[in-house]
Protein backbone atom coordinates (compact mmCIF):
# COMPACT_ATOMS: atom_id res chain seq x y z
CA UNK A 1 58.21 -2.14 -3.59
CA UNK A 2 56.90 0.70 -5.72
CA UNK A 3 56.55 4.40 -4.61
CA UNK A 4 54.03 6.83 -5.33
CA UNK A 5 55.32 10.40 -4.56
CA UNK A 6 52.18 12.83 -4.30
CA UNK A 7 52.20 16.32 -3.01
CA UNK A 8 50.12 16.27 0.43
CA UNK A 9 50.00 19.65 0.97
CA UNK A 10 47.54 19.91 -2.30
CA UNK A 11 44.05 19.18 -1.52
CA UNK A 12 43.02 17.42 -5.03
CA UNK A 13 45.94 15.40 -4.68
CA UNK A 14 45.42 14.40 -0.90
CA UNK A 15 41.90 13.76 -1.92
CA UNK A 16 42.17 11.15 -4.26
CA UNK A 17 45.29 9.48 -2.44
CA UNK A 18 42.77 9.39 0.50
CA UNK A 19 40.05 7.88 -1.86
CA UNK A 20 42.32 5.21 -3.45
CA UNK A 21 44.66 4.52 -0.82
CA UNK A 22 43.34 1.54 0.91
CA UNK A 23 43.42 -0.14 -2.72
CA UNK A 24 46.98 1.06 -3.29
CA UNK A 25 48.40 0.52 -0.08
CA UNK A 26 49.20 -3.22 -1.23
CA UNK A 27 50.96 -2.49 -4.16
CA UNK A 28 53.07 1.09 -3.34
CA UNK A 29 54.35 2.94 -0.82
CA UNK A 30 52.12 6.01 -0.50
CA UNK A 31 55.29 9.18 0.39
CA UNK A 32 53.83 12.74 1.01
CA UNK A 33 56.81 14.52 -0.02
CA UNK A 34 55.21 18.06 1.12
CA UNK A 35 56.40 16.54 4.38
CA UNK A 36 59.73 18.24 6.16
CA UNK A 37 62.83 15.99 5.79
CA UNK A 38 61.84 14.95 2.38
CA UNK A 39 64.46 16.30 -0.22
CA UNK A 40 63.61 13.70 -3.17
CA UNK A 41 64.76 10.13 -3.88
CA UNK A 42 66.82 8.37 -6.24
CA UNK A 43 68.46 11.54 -7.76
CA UNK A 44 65.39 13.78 -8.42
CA UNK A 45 64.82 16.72 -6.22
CA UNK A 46 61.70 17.32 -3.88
CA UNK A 47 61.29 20.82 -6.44
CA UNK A 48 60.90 18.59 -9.86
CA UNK A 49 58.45 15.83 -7.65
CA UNK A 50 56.57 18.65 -6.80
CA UNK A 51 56.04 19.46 -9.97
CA UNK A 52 54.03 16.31 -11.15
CA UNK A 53 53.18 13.15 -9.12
CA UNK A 54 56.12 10.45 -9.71
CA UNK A 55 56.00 6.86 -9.23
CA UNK A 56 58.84 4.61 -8.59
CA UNK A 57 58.22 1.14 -10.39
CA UNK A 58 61.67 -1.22 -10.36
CA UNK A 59 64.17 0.96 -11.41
CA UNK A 60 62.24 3.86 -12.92
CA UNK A 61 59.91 6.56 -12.82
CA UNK A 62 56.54 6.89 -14.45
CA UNK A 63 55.33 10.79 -14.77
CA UNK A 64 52.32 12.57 -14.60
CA UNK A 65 49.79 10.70 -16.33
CA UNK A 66 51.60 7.66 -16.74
CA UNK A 67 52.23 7.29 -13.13
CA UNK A 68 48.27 8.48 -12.94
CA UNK A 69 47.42 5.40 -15.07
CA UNK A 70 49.47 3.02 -13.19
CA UNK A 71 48.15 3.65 -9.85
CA UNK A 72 44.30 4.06 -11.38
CA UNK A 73 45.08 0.45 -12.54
CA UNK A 74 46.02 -0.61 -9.48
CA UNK A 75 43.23 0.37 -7.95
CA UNK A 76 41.18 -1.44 -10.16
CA UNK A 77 39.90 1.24 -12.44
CA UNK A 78 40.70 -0.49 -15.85
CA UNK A 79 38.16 -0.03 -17.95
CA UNK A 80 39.06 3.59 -17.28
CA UNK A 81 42.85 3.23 -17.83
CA UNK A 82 42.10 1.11 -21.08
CA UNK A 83 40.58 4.37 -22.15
CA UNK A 84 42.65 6.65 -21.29
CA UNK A 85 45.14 5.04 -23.06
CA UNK A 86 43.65 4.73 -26.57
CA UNK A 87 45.60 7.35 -28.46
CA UNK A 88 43.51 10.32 -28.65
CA UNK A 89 42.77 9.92 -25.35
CA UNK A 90 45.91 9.34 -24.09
CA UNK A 91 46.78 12.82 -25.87
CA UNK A 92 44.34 14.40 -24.09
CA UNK A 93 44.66 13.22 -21.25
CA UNK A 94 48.33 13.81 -20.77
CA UNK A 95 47.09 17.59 -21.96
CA UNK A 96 44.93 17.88 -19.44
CA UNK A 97 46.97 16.57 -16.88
CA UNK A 98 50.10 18.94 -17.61
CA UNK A 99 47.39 21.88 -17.40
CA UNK A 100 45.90 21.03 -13.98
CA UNK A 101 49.74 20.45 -12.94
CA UNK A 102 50.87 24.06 -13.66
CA UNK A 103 47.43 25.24 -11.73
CA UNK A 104 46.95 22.81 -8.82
CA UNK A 105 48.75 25.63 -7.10
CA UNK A 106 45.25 27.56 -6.96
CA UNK A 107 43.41 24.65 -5.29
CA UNK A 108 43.49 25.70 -1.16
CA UNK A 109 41.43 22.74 0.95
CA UNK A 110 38.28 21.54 -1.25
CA UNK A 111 38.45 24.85 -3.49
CA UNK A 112 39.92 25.11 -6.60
CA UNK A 113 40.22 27.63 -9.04
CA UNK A 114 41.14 26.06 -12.04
């Protein structure tokens, strides 16, 4: 079964994995690794997951806005995903998404300061 790794501890995150999780709950297992015990799985660390959201598909990782894209499509948001992954979008997108990663840091409950 696939894994989605997210970071529970940050509110954006826990939002949308709240939002879509009934929809992904059929296809992935949904891991919170801000939780203690978790040290990372299948040779990268809790420290680099927390870093960007990972998900584990076969034998594999997908990264930051790839893994994004695969669990949006999932959830049945493929008109956006088709998108998103037109070139220039895709660009900017994967932009976008490295940005808010480096700053999610700032977001405390509902608040975010990015």
């Amino acid at each position: 079964m696939q894994k989605l790794f997210f970071d529970g501890s940050c509110a954006l995150c826990r939002r949308e994995i709240n939002w879509l999780g009934p929809k992904l709950k059929p296809h992935l297992e949904l891991v919170d690794i801000s939780k203690d015990g978790f040290t990372g799985f299948a040779g990268v660390s809790k420290t680099a997951m927390m870093q960007q959201i990972h998900l584990w598909q076969d034998d594999h990782f997908l990264i930051g806005i790839d893994a994004t894209l695969h669990y949006w499509q999932l959830a049945g948001h493929n008109w956006l995903v088709r998108l998103l992954r037109l070139a220039p979008c895709y660009w900017l997108a994967k932009k976008a998404y490295a940005y808010w990663a480096t700053k999610r840091s700032n977001c405390s409950n509902n608040d975010c300061a990015i």
